[in-house]
C-alpha atoms as a PDB file:
ATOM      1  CA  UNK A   1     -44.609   6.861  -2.022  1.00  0.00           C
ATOM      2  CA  UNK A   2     -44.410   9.916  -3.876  1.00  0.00           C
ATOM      3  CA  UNK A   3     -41.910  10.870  -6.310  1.00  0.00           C
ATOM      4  CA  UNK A   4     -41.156  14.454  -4.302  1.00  0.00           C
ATOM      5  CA  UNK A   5     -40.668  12.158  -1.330  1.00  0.00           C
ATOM      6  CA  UNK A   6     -37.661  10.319  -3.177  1.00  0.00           C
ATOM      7  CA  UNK A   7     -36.381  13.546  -3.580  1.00  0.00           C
ATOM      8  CA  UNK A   8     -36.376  14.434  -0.519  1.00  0.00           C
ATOM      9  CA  UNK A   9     -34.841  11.131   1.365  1.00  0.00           C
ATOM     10  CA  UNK A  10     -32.098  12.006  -1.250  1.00  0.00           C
ATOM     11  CA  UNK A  11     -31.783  14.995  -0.021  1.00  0.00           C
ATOM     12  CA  UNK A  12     -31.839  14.229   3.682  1.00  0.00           C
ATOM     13  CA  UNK A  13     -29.034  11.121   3.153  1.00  0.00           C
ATOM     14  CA  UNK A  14     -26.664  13.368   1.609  1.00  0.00           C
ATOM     15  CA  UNK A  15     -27.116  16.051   4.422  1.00  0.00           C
ATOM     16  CA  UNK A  16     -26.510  13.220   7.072  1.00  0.00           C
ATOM     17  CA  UNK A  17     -23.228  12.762   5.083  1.00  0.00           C
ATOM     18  CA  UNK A  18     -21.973  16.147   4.673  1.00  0.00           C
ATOM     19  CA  UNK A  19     -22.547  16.637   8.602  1.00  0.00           C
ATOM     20  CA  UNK A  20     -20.325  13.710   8.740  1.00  0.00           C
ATOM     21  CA  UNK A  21     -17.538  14.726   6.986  1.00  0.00           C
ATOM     22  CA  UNK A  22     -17.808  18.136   8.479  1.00  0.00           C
ATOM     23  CA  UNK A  23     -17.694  16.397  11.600  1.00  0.00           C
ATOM     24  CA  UNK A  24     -14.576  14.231  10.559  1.00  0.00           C
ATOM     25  CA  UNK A  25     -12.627  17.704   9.110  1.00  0.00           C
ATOM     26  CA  UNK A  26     -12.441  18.777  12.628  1.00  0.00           C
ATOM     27  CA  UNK A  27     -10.560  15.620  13.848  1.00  0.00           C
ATOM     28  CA  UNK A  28      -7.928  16.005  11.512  1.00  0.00           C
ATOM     29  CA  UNK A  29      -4.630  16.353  13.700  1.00  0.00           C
ATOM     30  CA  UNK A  30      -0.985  14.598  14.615  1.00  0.00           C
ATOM     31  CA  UNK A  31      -2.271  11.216  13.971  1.00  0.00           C
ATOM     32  CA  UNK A  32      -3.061  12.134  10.151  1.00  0.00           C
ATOM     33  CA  UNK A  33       0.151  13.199   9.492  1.00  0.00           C
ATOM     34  CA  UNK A  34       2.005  10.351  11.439  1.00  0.00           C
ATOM     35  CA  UNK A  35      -0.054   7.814   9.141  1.00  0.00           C
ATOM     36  CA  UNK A  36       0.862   9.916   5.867  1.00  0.00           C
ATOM     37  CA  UNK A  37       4.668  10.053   6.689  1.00  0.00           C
ATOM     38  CA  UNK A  38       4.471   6.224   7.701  1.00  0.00           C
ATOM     39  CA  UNK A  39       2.823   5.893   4.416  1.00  0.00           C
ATOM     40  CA  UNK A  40       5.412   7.699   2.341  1.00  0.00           C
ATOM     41  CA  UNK A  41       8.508   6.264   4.136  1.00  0.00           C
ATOM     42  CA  UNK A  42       7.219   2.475   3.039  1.00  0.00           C
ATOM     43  CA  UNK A  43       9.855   0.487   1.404  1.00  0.00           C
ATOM     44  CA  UNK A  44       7.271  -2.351   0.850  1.00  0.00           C
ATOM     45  CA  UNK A  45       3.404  -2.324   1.006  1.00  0.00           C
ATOM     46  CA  UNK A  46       0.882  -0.840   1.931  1.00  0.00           C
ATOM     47  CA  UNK A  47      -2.118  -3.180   2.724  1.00  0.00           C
ATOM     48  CA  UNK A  48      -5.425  -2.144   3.459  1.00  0.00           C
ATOM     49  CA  UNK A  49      -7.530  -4.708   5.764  1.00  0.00           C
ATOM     50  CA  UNK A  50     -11.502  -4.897   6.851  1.00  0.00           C
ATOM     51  CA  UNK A  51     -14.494  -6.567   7.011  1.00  0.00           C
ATOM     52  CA  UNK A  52     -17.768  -5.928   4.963  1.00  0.00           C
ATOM     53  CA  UNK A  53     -18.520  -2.717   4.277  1.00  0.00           C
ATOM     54  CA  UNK A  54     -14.804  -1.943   5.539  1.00  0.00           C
ATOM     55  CA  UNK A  55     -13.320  -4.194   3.020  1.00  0.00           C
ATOM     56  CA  UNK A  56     -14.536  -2.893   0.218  1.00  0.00           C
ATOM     57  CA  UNK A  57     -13.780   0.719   1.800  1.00  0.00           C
ATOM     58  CA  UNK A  58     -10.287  -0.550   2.078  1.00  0.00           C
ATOM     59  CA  UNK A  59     -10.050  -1.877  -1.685  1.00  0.00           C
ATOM     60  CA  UNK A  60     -10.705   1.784  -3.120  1.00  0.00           C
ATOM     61  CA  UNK A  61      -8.423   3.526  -0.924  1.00  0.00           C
ATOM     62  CA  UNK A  62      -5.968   1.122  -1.825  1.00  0.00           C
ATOM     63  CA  UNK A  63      -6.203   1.344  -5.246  1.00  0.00           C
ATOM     64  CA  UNK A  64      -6.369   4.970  -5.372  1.00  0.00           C
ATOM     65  CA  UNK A  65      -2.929   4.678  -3.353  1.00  0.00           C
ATOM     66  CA  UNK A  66      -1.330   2.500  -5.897  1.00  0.00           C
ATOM     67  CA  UNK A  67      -2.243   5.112  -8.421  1.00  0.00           C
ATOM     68  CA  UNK A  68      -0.133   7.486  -6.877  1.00  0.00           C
ATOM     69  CA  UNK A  69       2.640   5.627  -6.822  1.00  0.00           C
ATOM     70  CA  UNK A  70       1.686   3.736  -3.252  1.00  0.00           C
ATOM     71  CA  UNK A  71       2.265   0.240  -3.758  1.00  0.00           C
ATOM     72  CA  UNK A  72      -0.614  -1.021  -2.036  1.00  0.00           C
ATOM     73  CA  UNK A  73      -3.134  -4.049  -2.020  1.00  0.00           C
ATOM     74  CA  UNK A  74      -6.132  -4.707   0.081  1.00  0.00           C
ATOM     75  CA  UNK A  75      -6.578  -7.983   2.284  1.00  0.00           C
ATOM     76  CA  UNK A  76     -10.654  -9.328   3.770  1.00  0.00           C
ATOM     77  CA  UNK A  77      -9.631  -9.624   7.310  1.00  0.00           C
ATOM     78  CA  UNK A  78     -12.457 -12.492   7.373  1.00  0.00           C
ATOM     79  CA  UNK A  79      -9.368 -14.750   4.404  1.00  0.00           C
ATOM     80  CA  UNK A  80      -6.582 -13.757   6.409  1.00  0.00           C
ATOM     81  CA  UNK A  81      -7.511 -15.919   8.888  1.00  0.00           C
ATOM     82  CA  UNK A  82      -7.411 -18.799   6.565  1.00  0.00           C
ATOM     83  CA  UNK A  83      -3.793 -18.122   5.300  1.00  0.00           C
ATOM     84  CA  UNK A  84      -3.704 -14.242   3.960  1.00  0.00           C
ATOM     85  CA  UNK A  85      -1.940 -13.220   6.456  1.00  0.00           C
ATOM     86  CA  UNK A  86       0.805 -14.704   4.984  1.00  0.00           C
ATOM     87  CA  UNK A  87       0.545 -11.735   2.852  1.00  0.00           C
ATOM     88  CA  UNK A  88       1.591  -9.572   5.204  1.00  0.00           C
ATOM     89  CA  UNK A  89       5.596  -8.968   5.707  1.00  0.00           C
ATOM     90  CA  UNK A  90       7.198  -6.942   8.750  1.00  0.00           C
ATOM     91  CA  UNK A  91       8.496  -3.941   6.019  1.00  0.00           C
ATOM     92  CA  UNK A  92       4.747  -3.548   5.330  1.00  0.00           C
ATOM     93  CA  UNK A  93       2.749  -0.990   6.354  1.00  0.00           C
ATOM     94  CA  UNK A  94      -0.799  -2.089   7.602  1.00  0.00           C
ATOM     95  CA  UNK A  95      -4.118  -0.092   7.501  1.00  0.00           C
ATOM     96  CA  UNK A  96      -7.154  -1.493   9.887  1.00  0.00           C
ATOM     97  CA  UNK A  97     -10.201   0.168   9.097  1.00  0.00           C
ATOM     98  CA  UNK A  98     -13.257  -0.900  11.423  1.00  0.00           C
ATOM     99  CA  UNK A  99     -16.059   1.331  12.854  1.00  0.00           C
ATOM    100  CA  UNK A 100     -16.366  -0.470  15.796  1.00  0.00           C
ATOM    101  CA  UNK A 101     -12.779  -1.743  16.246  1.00  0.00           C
ATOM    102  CA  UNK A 102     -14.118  -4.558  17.973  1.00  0.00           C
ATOM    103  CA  UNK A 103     -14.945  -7.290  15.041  1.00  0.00           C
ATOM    104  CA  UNK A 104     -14.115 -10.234  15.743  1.00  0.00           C
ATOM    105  CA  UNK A 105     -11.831 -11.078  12.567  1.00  0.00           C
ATOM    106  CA  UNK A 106      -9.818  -8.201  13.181  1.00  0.00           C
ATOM    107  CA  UNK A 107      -8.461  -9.552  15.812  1.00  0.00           C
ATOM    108  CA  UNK A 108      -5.868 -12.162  14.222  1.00  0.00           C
ATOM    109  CA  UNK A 109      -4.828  -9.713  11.731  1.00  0.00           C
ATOM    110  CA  UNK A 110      -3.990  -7.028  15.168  1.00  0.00           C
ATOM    111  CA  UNK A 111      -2.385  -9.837  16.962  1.00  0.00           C
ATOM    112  CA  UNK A 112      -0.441 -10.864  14.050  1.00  0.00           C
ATOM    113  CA  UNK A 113       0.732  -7.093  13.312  1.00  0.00           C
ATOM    114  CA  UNK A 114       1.769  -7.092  17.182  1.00  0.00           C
ATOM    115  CA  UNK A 115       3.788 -10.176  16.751  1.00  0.00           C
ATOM    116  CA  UNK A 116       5.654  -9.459  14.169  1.00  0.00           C
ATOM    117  CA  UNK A 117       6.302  -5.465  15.250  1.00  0.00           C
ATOM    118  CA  UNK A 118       4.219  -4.354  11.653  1.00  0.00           C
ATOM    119  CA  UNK A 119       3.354  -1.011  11.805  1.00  0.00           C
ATOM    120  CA  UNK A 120      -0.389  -0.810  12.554  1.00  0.00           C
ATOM    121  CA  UNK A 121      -2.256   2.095  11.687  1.00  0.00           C
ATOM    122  CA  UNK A 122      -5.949   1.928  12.885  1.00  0.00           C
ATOM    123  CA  UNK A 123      -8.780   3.771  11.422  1.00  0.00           C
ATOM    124  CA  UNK A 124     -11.748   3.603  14.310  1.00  0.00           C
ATOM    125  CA  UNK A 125     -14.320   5.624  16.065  1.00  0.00           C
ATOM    126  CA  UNK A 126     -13.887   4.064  19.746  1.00  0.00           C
ATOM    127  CA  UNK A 127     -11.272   5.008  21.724  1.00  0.00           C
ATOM    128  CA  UNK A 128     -12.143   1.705  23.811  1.00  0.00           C
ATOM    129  CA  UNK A 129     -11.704  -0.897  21.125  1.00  0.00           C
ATOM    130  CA  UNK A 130      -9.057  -3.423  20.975  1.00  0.00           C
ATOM    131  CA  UNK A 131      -8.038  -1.481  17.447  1.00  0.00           C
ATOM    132  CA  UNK A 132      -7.671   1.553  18.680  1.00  0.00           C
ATOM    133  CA  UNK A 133      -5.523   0.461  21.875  1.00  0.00           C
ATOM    134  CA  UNK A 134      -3.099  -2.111  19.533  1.00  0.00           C
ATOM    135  CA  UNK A 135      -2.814   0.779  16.463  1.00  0.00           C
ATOM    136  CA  UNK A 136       1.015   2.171  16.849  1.00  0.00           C
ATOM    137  CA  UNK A 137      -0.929   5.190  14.638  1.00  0.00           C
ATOM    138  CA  UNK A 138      -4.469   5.600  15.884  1.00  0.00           C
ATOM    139  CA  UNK A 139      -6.751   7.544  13.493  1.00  0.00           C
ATOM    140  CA  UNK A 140      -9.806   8.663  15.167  1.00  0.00           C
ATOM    141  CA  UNK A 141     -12.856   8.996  12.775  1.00  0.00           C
ATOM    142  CA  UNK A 142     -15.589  10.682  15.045  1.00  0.00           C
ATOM    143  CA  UNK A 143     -19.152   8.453  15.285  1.00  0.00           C
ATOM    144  CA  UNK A 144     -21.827  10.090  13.178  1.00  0.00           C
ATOM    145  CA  UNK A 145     -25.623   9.510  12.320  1.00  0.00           C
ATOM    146  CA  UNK A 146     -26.293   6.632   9.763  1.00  0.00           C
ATOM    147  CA  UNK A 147     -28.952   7.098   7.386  1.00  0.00           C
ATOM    148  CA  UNK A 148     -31.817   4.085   6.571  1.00  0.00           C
ATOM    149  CA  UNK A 149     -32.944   3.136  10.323  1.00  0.00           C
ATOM    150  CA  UNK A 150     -30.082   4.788  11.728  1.00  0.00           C
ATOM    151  CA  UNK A 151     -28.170   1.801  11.256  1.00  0.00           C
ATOM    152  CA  UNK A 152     -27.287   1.353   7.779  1.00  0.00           C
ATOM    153  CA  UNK A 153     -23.442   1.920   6.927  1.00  0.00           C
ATOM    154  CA  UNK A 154     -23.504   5.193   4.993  1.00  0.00           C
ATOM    155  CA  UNK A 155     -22.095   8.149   6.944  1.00  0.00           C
ATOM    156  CA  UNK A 156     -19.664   6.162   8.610  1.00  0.00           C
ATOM    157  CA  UNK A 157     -18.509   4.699   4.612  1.00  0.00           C
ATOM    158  CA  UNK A 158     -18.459   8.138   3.623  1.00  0.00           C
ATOM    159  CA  UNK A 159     -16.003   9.359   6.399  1.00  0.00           C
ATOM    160  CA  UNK A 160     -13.226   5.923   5.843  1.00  0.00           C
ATOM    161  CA  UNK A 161     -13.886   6.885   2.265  1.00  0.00           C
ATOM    162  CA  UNK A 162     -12.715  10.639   2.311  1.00  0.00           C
ATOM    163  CA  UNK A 163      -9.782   9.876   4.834  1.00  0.00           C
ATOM    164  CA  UNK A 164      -8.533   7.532   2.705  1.00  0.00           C
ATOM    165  CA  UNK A 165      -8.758  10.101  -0.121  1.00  0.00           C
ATOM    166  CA  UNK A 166      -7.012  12.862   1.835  1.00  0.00           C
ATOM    167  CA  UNK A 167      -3.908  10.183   2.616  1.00  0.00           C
ATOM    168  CA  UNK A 168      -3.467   9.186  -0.493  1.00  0.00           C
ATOM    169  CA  UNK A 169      -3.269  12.991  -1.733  1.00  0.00           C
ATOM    170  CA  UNK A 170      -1.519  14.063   1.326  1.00  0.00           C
ATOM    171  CA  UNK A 171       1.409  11.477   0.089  1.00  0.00           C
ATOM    172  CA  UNK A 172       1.330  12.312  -3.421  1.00  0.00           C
ATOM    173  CA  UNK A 173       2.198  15.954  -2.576  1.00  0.00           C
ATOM    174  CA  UNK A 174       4.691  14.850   0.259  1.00  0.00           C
ATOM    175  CA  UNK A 175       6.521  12.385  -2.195  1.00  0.00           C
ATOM    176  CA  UNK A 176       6.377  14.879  -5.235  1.00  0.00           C
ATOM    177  CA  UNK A 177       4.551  13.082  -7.361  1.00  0.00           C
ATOM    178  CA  UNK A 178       3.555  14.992 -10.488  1.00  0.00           C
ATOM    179  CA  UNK A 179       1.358  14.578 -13.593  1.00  0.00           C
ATOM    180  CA  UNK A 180       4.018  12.931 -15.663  1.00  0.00           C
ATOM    181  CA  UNK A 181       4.274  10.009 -12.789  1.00  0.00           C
ATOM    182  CA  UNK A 182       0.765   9.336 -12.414  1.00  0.00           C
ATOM    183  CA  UNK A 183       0.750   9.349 -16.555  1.00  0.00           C
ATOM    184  CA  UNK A 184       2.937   6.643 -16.230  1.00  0.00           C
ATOM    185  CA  UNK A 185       0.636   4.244 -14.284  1.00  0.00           C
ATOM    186  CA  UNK A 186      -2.447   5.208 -16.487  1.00  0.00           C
ATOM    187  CA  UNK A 187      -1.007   4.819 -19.499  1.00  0.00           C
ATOM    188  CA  UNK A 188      -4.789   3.801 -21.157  1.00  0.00           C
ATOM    189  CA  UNK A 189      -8.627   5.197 -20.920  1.00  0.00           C
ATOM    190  CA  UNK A 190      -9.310   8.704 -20.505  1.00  0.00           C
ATOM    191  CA  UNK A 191      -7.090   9.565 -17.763  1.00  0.00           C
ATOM    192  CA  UNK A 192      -4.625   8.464 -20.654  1.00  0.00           C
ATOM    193  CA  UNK A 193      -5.714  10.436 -23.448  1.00  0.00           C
ATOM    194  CA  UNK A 194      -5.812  13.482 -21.137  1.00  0.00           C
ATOM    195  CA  UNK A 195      -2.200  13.311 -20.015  1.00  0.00           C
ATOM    196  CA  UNK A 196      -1.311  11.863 -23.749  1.00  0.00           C
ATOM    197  CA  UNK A 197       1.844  14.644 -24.946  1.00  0.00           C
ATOM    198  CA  UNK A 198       2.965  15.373 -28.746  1.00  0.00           C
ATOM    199  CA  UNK A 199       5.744  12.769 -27.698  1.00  0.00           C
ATOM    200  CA  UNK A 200       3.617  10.140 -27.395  1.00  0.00           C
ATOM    201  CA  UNK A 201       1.886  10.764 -30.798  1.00  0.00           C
ATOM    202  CA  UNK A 202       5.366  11.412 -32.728  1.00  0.00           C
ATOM    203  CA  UNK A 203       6.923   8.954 -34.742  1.00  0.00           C
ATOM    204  CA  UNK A 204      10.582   7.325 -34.860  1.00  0.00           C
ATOM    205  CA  UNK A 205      13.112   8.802 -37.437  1.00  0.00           C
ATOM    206  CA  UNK A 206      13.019   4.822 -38.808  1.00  0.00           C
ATOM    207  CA  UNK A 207       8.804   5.161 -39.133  1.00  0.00           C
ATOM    208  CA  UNK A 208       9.318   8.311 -41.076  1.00  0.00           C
ATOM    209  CA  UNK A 209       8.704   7.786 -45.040  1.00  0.00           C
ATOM    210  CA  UNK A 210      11.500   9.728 -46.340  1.00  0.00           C
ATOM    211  CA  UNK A 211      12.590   9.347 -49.931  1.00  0.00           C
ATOM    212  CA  UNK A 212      14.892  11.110 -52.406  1.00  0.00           C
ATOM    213  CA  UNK A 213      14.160  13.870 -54.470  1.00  0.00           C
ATOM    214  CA  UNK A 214      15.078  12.128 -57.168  1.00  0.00           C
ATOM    215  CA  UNK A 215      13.139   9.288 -57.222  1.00  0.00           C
ATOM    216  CA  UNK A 216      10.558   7.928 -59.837  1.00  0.00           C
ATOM    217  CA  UNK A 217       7.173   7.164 -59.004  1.00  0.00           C
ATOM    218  CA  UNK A 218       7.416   3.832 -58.526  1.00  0.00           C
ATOM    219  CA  UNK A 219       9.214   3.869 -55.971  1.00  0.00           C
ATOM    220  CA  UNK A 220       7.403   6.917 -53.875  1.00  0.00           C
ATOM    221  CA  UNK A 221       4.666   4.742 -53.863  1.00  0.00           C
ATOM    222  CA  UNK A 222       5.895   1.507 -52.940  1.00  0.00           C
ATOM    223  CA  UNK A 223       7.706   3.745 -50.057  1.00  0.00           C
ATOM    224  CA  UNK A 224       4.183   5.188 -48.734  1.00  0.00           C
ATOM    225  CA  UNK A 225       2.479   1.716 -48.971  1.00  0.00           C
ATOM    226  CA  UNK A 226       4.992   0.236 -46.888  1.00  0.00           C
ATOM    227  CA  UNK A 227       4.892   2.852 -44.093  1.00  0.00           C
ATOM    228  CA  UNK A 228       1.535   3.562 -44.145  1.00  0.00           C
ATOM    229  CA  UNK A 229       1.075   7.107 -43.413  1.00  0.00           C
ATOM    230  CA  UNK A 230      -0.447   8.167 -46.326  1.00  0.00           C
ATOM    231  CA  UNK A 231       2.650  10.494 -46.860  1.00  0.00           C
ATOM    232  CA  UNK A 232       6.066  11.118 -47.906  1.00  0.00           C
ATOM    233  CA  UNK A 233       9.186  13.694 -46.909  1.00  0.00           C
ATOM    234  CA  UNK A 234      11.355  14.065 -50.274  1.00  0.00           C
ATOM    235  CA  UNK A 235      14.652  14.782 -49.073  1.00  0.00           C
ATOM    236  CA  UNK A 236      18.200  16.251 -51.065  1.00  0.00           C
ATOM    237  CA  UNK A 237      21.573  14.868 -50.891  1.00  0.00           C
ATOM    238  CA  UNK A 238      22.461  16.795 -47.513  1.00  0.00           C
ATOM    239  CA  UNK A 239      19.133  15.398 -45.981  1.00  0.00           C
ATOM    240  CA  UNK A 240      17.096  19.127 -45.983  1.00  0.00           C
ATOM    241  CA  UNK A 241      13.548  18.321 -46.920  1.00  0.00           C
ATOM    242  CA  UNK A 242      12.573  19.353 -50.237  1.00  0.00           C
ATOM    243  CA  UNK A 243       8.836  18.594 -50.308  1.00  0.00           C
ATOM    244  CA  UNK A 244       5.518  16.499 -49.189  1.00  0.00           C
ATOM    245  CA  UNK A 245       3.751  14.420 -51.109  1.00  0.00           C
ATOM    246  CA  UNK A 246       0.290  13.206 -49.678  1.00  0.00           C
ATOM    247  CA  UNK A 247      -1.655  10.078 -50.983  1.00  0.00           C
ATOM    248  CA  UNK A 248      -4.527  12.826 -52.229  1.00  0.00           C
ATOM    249  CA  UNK A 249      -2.537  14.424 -54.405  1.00  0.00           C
ATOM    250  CA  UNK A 250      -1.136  10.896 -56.336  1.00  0.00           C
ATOM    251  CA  UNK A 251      -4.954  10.388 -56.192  1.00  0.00           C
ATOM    252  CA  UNK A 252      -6.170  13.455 -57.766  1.00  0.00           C
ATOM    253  CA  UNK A 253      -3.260  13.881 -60.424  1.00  0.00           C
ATOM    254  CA  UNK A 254      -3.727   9.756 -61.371  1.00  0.00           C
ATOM    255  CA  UNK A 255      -7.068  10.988 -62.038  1.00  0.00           C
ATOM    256  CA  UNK A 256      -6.121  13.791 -64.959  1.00  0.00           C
ATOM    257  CA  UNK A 257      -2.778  11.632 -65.871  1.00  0.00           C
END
């Protein structure tokens, strides 16, 4: 196959998913905004629950929610059946997310929700499924054209994927969470460095290397070797600063003295 041919199957898959999330921009409505406020309104968990493709669908969103200060966690609806859904307490808040909303392992994890009166928010595409009838906050997510043999999860990923972006935004802005609270939970890595202030890089009055005016050599050195800043603040009896000495200028007046 050619290389222009690449280029074009490229092409075609990412027009097959911008369809789709035209498609899924129009089905935005009530639901959405029941789901966010349920979302926001938490006083526990949010867990995030599928199979497959689903699951791992369900892992981003829900650690794009925890970094918006969303407490949230994401459970394979294939283990909860062996004992995760002991994970799972009635303040919770659970997310379904199935294409189908027929698999089979979703269906402990909806009876369990049921049981137990957790609030069940279901992210499907058939109105008929067992998912869609149990969710107390059914999200519709309209059935679009796979790409790869028509089959292949990839339009249908991309939709779950964006709706779980735009409720995890859709809470930040509802709860008011700002730059400085998301710096807070990224406190490393670039997203750190970006939101780093002149705070963070300042030092404590006790880290400071202040010495007195009046002091011999000696000393002034002893003080800058121990705080290791390469620098020292002389100070005067009423604690106004007086001068800087830097470790290049020792250096270079050692060198003529």
């Amino acid at each position: 196959m050619k290389n222009s041919n690449l280029k074009k199957i490229a092409k075609d898959v990412l027009d097959l998913e911008i369809q789709a999330l035209k498609k899924l921009k129009k089905y935005i409505n009530n639901s959405f905004d029941k789901a966010v406020n349920a979302i926001v309104k938490c006083q526990s968990k949010i867990i995030l629950c599928g199979v497959g493709k689903s699951f791992l669908i369900a892992s981003k969103i829900s650690a794009t929610l925890s970094s918006v200060g969303c407490p949230s966690f994401s459970l394979s609806a294939s283990d909860c059946a062996h004992g995760d859904l002991g994970s799972i307490s009635k303040k919770d808040i659970l997310i379904l997310i199935s294409n189908s909303g027929e698999t089979q392992e979703l269906k402990p994890v909806i009876q369990y929700a049921n049981r137990n009166k957790i609030t069940l928010i279901g992210i499907v595409s058939k109105k008929n499924s067992i998912l869609y009838k149990a969710a107390d906050i059914k999200v519709f997510i309209p059935e679009v054209k796979e790409a790869g043999l028509g089959i292949v999860p990839t339009s249908s990923t991309t939709e779950s994927l964006a709706l779980g972006d735009c409720l995890a935004i859709a809470a930040l802005k509802k709860k008011g969470f700002n730059r400085k609270n998301f710096k807070v939970l990224h406190p490393k890595g670039s997203l750190g460095a970006q939101l780093k202030t002149v705070e963070d890089l300042m030092i404590t009055k006790k880290g400071i290397p202040f010495i007195n005016e009046n002091s011999d050599m000696k000393n002034a050195l002893n003080v800058m070797t121990k705080k290791k800043l390469g620098v020292l603040i002389a100070i005067n009896k009423k604690k106004f600063t007086t001068g800087i000495i830097t470790d290049g200028q020792i250096r270079r007046s050692s060198q003529k003295k």
